[in-house]
C-alpha atoms as a PDB file:
ATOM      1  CA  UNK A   1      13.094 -48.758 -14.385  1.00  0.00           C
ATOM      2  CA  UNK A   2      16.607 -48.803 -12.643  1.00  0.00           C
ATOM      3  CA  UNK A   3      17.103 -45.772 -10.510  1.00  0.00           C
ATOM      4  CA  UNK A   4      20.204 -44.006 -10.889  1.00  0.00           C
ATOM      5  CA  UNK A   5      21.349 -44.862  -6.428  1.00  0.00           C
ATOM      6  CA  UNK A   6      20.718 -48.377  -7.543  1.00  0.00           C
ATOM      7  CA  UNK A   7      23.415 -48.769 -10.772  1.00  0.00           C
ATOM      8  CA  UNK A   8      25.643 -47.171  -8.573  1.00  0.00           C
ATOM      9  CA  UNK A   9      25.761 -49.331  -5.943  1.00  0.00           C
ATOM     10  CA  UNK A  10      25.280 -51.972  -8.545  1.00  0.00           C
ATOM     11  CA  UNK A  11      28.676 -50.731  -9.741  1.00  0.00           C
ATOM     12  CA  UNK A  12      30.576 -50.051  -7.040  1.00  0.00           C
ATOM     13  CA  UNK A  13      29.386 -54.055  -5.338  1.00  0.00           C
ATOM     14  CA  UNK A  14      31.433 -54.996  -9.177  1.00  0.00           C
ATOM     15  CA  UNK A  15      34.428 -52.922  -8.546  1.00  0.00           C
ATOM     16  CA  UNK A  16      34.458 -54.161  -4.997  1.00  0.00           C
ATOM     17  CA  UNK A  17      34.053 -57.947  -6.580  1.00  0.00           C
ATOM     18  CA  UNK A  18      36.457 -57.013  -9.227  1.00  0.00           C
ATOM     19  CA  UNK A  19      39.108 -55.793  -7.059  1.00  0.00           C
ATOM     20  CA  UNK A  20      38.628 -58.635  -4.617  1.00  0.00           C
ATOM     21  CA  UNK A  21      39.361 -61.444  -7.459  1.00  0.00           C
ATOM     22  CA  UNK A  22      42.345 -59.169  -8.682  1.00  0.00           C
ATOM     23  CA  UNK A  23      43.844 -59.275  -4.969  1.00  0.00           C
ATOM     24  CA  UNK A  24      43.257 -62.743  -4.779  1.00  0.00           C
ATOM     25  CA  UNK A  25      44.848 -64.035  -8.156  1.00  0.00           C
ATOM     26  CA  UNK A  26      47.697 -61.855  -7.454  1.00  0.00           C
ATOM     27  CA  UNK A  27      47.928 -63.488  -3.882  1.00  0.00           C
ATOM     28  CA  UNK A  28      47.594 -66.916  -5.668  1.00  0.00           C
ATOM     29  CA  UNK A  29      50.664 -65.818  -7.788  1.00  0.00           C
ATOM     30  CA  UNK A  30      52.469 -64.610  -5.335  1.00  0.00           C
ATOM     31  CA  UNK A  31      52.180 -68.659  -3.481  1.00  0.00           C
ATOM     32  CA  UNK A  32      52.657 -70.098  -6.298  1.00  0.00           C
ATOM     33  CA  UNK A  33      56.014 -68.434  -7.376  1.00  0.00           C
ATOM     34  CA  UNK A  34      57.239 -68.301  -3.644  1.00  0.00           C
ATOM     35  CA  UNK A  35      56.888 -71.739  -3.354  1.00  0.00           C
ATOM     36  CA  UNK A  36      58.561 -72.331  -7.554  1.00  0.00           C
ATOM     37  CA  UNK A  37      62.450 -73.434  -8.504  1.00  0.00           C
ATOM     38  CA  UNK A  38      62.013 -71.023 -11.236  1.00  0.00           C
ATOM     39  CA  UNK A  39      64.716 -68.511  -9.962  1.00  0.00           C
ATOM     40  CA  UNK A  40      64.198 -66.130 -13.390  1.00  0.00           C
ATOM     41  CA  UNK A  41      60.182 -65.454 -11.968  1.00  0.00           C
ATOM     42  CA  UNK A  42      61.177 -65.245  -8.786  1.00  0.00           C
ATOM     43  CA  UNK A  43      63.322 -62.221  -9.881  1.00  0.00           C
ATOM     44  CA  UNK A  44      60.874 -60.677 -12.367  1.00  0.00           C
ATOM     45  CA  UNK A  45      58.133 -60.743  -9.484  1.00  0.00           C
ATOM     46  CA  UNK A  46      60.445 -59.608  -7.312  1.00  0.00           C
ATOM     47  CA  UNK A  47      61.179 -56.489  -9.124  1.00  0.00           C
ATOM     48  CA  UNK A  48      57.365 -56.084  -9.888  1.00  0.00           C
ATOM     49  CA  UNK A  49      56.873 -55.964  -6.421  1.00  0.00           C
ATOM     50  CA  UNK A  50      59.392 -53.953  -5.483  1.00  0.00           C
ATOM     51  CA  UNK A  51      58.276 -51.031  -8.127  1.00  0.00           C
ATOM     52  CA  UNK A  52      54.640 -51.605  -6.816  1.00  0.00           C
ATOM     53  CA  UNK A  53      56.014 -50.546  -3.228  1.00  0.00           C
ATOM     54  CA  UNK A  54      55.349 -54.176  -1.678  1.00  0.00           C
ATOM     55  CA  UNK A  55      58.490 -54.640   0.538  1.00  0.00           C
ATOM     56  CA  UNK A  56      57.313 -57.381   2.558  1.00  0.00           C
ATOM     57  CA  UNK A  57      56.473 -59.583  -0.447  1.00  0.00           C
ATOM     58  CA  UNK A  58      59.438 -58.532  -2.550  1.00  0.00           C
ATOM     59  CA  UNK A  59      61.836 -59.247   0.305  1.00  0.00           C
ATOM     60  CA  UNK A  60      60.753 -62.502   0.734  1.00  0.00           C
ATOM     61  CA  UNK A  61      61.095 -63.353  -2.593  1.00  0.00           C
ATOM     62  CA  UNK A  62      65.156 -61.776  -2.775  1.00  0.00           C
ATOM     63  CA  UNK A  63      65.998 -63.831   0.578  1.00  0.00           C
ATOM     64  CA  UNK A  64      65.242 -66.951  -1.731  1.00  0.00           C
ATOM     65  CA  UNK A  65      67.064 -66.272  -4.669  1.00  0.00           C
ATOM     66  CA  UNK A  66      69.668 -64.070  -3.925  1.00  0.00           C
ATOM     67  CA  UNK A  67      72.749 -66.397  -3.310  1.00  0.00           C
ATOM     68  CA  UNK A  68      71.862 -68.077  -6.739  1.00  0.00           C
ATOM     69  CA  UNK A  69      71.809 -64.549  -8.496  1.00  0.00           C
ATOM     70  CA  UNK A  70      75.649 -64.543  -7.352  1.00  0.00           C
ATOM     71  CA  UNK A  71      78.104 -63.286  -9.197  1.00  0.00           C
ATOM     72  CA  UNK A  72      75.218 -63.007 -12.385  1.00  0.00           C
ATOM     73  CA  UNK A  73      74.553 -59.542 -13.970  1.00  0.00           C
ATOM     74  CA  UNK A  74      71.365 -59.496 -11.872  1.00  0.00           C
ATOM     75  CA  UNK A  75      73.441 -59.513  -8.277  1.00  0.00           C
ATOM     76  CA  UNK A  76      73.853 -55.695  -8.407  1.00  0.00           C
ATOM     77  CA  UNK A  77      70.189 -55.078  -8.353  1.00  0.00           C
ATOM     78  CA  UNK A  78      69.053 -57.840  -6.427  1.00  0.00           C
ATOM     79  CA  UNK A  79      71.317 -57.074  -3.606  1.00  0.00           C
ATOM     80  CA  UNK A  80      70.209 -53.414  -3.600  1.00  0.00           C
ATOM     81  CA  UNK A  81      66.403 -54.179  -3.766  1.00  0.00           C
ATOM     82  CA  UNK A  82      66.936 -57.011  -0.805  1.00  0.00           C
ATOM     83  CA  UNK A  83      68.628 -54.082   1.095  1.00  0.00           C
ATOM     84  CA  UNK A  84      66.596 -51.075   0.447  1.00  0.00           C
ATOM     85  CA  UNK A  85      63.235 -53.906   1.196  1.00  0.00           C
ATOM     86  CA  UNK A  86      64.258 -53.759   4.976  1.00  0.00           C
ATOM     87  CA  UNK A  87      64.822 -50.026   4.873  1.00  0.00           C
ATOM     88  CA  UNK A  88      61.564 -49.405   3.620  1.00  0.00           C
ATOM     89  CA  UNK A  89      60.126 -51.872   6.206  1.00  0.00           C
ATOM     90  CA  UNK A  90      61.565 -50.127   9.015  1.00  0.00           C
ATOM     91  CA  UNK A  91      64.224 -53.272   9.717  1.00  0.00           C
ATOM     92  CA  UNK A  92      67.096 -50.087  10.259  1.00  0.00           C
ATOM     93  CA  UNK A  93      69.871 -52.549  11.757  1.00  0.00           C
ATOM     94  CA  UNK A  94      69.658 -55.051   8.821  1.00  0.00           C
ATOM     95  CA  UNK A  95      68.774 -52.488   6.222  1.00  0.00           C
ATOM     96  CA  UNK A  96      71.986 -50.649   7.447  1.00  0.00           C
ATOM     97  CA  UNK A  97      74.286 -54.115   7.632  1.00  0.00           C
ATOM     98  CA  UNK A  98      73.116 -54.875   4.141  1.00  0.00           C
ATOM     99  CA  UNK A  99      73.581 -51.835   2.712  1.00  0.00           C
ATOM    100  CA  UNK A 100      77.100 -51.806   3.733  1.00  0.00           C
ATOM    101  CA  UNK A 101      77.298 -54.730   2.366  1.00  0.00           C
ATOM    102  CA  UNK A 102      76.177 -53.603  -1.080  1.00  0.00           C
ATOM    103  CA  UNK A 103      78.228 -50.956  -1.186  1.00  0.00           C
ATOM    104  CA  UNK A 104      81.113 -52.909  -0.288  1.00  0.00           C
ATOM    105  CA  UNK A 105      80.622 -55.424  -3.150  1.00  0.00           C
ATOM    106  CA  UNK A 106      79.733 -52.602  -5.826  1.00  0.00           C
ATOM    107  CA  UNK A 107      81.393 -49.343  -4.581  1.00  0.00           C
ATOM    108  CA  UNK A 108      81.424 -48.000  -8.593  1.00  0.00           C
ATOM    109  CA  UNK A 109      77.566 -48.510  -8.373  1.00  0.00           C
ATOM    110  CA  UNK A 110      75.394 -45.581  -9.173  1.00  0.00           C
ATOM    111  CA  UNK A 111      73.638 -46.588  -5.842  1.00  0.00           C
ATOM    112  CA  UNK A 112      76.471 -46.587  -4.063  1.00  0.00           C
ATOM    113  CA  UNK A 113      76.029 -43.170  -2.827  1.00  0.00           C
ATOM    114  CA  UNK A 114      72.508 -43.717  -2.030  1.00  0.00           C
ATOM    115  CA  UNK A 115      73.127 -46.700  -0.100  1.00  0.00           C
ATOM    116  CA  UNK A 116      75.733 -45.590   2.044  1.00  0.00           C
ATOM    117  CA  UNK A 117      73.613 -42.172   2.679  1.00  0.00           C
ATOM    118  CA  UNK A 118      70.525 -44.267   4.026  1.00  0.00           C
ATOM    119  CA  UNK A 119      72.776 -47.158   5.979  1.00  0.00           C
ATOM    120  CA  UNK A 120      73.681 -43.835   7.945  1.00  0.00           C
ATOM    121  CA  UNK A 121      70.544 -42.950   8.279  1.00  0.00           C
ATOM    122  CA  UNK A 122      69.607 -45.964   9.510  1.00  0.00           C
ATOM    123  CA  UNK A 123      71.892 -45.885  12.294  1.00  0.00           C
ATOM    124  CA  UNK A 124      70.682 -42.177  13.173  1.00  0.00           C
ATOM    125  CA  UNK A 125      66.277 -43.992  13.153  1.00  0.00           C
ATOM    126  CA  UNK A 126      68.098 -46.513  15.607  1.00  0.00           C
ATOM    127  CA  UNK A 127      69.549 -43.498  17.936  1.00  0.00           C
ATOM    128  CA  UNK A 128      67.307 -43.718  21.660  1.00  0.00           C
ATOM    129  CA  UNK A 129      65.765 -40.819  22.964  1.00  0.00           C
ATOM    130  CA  UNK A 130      68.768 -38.569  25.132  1.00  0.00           C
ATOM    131  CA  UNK A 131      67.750 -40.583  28.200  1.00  0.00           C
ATOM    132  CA  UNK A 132      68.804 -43.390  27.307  1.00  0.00           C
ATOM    133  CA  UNK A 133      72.210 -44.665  26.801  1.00  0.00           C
ATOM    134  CA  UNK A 134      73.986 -43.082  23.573  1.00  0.00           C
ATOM    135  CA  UNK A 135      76.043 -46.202  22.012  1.00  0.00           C
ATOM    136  CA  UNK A 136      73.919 -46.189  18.692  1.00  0.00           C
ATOM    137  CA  UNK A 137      74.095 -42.047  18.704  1.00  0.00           C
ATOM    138  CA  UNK A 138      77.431 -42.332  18.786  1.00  0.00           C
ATOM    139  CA  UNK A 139      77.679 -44.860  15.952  1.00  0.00           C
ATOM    140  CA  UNK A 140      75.093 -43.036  14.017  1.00  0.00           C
ATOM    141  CA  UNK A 141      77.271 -39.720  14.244  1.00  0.00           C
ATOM    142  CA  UNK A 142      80.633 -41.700  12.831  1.00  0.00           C
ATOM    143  CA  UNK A 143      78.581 -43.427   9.830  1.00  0.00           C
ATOM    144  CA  UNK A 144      77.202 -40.168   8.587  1.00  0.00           C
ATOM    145  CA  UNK A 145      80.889 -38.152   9.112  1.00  0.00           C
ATOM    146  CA  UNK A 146      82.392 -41.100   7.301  1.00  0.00           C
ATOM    147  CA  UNK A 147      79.764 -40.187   4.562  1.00  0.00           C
ATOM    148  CA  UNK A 148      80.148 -36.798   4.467  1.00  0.00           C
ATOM    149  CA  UNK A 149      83.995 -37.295   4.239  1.00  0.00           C
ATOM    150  CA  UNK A 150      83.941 -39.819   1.350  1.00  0.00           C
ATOM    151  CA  UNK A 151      80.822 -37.756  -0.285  1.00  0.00           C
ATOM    152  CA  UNK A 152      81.843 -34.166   0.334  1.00  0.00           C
ATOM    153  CA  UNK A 153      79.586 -33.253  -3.019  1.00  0.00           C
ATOM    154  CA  UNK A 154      76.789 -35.150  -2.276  1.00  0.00           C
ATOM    155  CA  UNK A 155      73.050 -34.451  -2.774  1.00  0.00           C
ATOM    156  CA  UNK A 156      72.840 -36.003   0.392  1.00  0.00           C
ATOM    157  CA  UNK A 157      75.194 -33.447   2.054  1.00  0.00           C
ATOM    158  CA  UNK A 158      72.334 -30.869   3.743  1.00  0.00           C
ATOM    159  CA  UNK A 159      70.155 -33.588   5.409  1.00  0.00           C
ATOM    160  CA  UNK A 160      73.737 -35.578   6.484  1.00  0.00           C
ATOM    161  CA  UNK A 161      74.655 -32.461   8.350  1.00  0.00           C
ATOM    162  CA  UNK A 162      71.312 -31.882   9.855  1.00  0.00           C
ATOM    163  CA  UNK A 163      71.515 -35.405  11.446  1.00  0.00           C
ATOM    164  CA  UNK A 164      74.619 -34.692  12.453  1.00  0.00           C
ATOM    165  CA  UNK A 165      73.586 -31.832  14.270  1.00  0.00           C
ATOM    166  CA  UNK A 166      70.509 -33.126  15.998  1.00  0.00           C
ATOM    167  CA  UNK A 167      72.580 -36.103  16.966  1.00  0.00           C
ATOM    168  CA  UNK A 168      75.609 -33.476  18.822  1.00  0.00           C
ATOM    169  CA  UNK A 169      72.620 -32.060  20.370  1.00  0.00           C
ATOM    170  CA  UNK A 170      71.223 -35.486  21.665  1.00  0.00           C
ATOM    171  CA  UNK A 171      74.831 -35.965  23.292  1.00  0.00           C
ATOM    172  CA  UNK A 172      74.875 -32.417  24.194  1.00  0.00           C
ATOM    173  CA  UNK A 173      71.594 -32.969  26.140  1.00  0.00           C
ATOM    174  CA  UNK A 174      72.408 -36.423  27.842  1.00  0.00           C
ATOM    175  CA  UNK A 175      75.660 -34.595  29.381  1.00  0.00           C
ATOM    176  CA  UNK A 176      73.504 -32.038  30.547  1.00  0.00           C
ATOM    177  CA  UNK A 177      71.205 -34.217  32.210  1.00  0.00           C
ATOM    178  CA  UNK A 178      74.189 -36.463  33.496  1.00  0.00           C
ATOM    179  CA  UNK A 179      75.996 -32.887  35.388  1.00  0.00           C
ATOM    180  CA  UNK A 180      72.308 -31.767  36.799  1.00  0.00           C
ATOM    181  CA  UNK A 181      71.552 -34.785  37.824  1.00  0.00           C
ATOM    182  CA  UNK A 182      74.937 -34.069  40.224  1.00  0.00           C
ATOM    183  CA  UNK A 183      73.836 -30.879  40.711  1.00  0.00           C
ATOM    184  CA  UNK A 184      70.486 -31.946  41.733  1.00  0.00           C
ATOM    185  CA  UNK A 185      71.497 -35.025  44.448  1.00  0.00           C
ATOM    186  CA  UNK A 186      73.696 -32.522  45.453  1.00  0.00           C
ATOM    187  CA  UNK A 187      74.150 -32.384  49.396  1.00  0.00           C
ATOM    188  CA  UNK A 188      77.944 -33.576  51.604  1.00  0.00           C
ATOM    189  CA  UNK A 189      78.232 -36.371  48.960  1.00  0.00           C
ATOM    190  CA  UNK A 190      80.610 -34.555  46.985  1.00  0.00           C
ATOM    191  CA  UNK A 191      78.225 -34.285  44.250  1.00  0.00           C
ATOM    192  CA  UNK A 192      78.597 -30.620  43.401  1.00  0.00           C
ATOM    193  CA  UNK A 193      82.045 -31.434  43.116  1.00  0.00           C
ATOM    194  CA  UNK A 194      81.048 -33.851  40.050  1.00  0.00           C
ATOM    195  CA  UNK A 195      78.734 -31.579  38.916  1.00  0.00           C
ATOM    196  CA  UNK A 196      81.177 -29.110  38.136  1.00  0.00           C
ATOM    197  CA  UNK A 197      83.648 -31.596  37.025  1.00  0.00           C
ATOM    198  CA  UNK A 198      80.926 -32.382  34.766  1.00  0.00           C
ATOM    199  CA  UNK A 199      80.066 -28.819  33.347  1.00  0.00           C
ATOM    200  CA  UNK A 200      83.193 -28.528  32.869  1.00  0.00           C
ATOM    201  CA  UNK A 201      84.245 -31.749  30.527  1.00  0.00           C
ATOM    202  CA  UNK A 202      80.755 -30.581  28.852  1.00  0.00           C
ATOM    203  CA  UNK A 203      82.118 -26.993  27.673  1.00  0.00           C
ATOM    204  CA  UNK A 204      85.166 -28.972  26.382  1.00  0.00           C
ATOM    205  CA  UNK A 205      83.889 -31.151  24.462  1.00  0.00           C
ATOM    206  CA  UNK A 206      80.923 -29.115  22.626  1.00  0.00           C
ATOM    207  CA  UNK A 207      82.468 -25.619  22.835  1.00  0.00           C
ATOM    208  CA  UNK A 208      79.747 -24.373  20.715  1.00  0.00           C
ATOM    209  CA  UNK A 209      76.661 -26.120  22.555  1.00  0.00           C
ATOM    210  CA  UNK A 210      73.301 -24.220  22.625  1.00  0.00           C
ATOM    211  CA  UNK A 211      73.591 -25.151  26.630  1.00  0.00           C
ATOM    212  CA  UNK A 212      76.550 -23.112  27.113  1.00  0.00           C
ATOM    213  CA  UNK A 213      75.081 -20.166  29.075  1.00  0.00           C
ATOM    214  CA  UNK A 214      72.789 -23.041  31.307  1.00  0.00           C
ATOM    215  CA  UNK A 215      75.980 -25.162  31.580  1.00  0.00           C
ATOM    216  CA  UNK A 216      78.101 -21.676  32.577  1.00  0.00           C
ATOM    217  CA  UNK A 217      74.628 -20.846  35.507  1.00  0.00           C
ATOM    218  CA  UNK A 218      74.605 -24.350  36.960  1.00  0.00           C
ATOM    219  CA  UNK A 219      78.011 -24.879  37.342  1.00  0.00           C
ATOM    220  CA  UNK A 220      77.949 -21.616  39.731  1.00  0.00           C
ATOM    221  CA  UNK A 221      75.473 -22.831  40.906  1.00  0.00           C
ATOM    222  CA  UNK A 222      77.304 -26.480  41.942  1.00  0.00           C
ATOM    223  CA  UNK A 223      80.039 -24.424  42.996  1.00  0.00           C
ATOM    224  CA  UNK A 224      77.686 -22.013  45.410  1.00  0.00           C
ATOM    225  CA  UNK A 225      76.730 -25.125  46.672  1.00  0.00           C
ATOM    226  CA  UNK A 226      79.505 -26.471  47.132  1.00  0.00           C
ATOM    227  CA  UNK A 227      81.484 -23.771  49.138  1.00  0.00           C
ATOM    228  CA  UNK A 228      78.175 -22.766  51.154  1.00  0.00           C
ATOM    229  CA  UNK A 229      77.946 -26.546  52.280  1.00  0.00           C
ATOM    230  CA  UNK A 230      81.410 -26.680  52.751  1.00  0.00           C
ATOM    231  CA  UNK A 231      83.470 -27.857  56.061  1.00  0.00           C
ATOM    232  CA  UNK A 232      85.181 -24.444  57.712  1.00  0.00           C
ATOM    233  CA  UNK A 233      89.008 -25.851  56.128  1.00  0.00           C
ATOM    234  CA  UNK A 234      87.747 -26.024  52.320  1.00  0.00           C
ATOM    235  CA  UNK A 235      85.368 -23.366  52.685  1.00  0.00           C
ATOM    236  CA  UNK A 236      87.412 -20.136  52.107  1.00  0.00           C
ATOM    237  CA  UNK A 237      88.952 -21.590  48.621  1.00  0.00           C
ATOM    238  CA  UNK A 238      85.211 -23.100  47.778  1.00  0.00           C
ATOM    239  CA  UNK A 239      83.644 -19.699  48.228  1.00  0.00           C
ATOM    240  CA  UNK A 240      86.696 -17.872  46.185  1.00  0.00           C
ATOM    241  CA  UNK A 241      86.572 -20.761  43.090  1.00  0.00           C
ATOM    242  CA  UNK A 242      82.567 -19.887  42.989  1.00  0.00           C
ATOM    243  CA  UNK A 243      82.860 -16.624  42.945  1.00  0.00           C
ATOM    244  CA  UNK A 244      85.243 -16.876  39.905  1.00  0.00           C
ATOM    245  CA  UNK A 245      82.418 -19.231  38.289  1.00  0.00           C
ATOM    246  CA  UNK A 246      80.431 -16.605  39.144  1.00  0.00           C
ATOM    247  CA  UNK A 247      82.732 -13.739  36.268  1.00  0.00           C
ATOM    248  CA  UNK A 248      82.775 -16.027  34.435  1.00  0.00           C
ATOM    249  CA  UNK A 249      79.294 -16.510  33.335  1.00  0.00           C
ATOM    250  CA  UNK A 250      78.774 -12.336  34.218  1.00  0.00           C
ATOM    251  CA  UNK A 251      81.474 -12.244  31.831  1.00  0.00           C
ATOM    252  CA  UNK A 252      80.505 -14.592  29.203  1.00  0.00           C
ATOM    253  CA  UNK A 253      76.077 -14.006  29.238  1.00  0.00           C
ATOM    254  CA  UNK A 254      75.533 -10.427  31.065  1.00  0.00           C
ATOM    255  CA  UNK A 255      72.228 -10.496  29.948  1.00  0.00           C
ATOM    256  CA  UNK A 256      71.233 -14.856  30.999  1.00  0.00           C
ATOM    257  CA  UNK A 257      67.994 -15.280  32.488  1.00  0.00           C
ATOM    258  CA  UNK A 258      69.430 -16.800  35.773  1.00  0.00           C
ATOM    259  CA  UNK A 259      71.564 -13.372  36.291  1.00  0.00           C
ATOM    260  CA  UNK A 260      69.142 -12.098  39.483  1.00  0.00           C
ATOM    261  CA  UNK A 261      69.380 -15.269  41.357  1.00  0.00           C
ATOM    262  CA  UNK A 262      73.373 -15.271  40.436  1.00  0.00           C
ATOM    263  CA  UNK A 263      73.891 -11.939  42.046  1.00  0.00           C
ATOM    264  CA  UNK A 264      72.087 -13.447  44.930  1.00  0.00           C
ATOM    265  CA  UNK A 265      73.814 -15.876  45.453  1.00  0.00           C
ATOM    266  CA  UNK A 266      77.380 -13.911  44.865  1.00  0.00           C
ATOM    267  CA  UNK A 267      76.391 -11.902  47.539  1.00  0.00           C
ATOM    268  CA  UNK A 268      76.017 -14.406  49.896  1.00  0.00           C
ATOM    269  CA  UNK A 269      79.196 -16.270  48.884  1.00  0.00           C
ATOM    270  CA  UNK A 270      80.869 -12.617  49.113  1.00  0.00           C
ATOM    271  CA  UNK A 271      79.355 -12.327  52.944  1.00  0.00           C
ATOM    272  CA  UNK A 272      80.814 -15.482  54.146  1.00  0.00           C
ATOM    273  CA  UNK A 273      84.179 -15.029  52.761  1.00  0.00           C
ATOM    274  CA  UNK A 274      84.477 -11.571  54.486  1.00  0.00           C
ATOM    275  CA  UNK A 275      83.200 -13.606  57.606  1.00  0.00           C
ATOM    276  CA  UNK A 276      86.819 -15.704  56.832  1.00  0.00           C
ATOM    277  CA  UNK A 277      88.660 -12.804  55.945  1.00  0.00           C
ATOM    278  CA  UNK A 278      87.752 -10.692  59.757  1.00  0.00           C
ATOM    279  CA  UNK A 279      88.248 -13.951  61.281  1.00  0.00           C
ATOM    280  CA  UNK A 280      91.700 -14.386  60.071  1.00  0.00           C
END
């Protein structure tokens, strides 16, 4: 008598066969209409594909027949299932050109809006870490503004915003870096100098940065550098501009974690300008 462990692993050895010869036919399919001049089962495979979440296959199977769908009641589909293939594969710059390129052929599409959502988005997945240079972040930051102005209703409006904002950030943080990295070299190499110059163009250009009280510490701090390290015929106006770096961030964040080493430091910087003021 059969035991009841040995049917099922009697059944699961068929499933496994079963689902074996299933992969393999549809592989065989797959050849054989890859490799057909039948254009029409190219595109119904295609699409079956495509719904079944096989981008690799379904792509490969668009590329072939998509500049004979041309100008056919098919194109509008095609095209978008070609471009949203390379999204879904993680291809971001083609996904993105293509989808700009569907949008530009069908811009009454009810896709459209979708499409020109994710080409953003694609530019923002192709954005390098803050360290690195920003060109794409940049690029990323236009596309999805551009969306957001020809979309202002979108469903897409939330998340387009959010990228936004994580991508002002990213810039926020590389011209962070860029000014401590001044700050930090430092020394009679006019650094500081460019460090504040730095802070500075920072708090212009993102006025409402969540580094505004650092960038407001370290650029006193450049400038106490700067005037302590200072030659005896700068020095006096060096100590004066850092102390009014200094009100400034009192002024603007009382209460900033880098307040006790700030009064330090203004003390010192108030000390050797009264050492300039009994001299003269």
């Amino acid at each position: 008598m059969l035991t009841f462990a040995f049917c099922l692993k009697f059944m699961k050895r068929g499933l496994y066969i079963l689902l074996v010869s299933v992969l393999l036919i549809s592989c065989s399919d797959f050849q054989k209409t890859l490799k057909s001049e039948d254009t029409a089962a190219k595109f119904e495979m295609a699409t079956e594909l495509y719904d079944a979440g096989k981008w690799s296959k379904s792509f490969r199977l668009c590329e072939q027949i998509l500049q004979k769908y041309r100008g056919k009641p098919q194109a509008e589909k095609l095209t978008y299932m070609h471009a949203m293939c390379s999204y879904h594969l993680g291809d971001y710059y083609i996904a993105s050109y293509h989808l700009d390129k569907f949008t530009d052929i069908y811009p009454q599409s009810e896709k459209a809006e979708e499409a020109a959502f994710l080409s953003a988005k694609g530019y923002y997945f192709n954005s390098p870490v803050y360290s690195k240079e920003q060109k794409e972040t940049v690029e990323a930051i236009e596309k999805l503004q551009l969306f957001v102005n020809v979309y202002p209703n979108s469903k897409y409006l939330a998340e387009a915003n959010a990228l936004i904002k994580e991508l002002d950030f990213k810039l926020e943080k590389k011209a962070f870096e860029i000014a401590m990295q001044y700050n930090l070299i430092g020394g009679y190499s006019g650094d500081y100098g460019a460090a504040i110059k730095s802070f500075n163009n920072m708090l212009l250009e993102f006025p409402g940065s969540t580094l505004r009280s650092e960038v407001f510490y370290y650029r006193f701090d450049s400038a106490y550098k700067l005037a302590i390290l200072s030659v005896d015929y700068l020095k006096e106006k060096r100590l004066k501009d850092a102390l009014a770096y200094y009100n400034a961030l009192e002024k603007a964040y009382p209460n900033s974690e880098h307040m006790e080493d700030a009064r330090i430091q203004k003390q010192e910087l108030e000390q050797e300008l009264n050492t300039f003021t009994t001299k003269s």
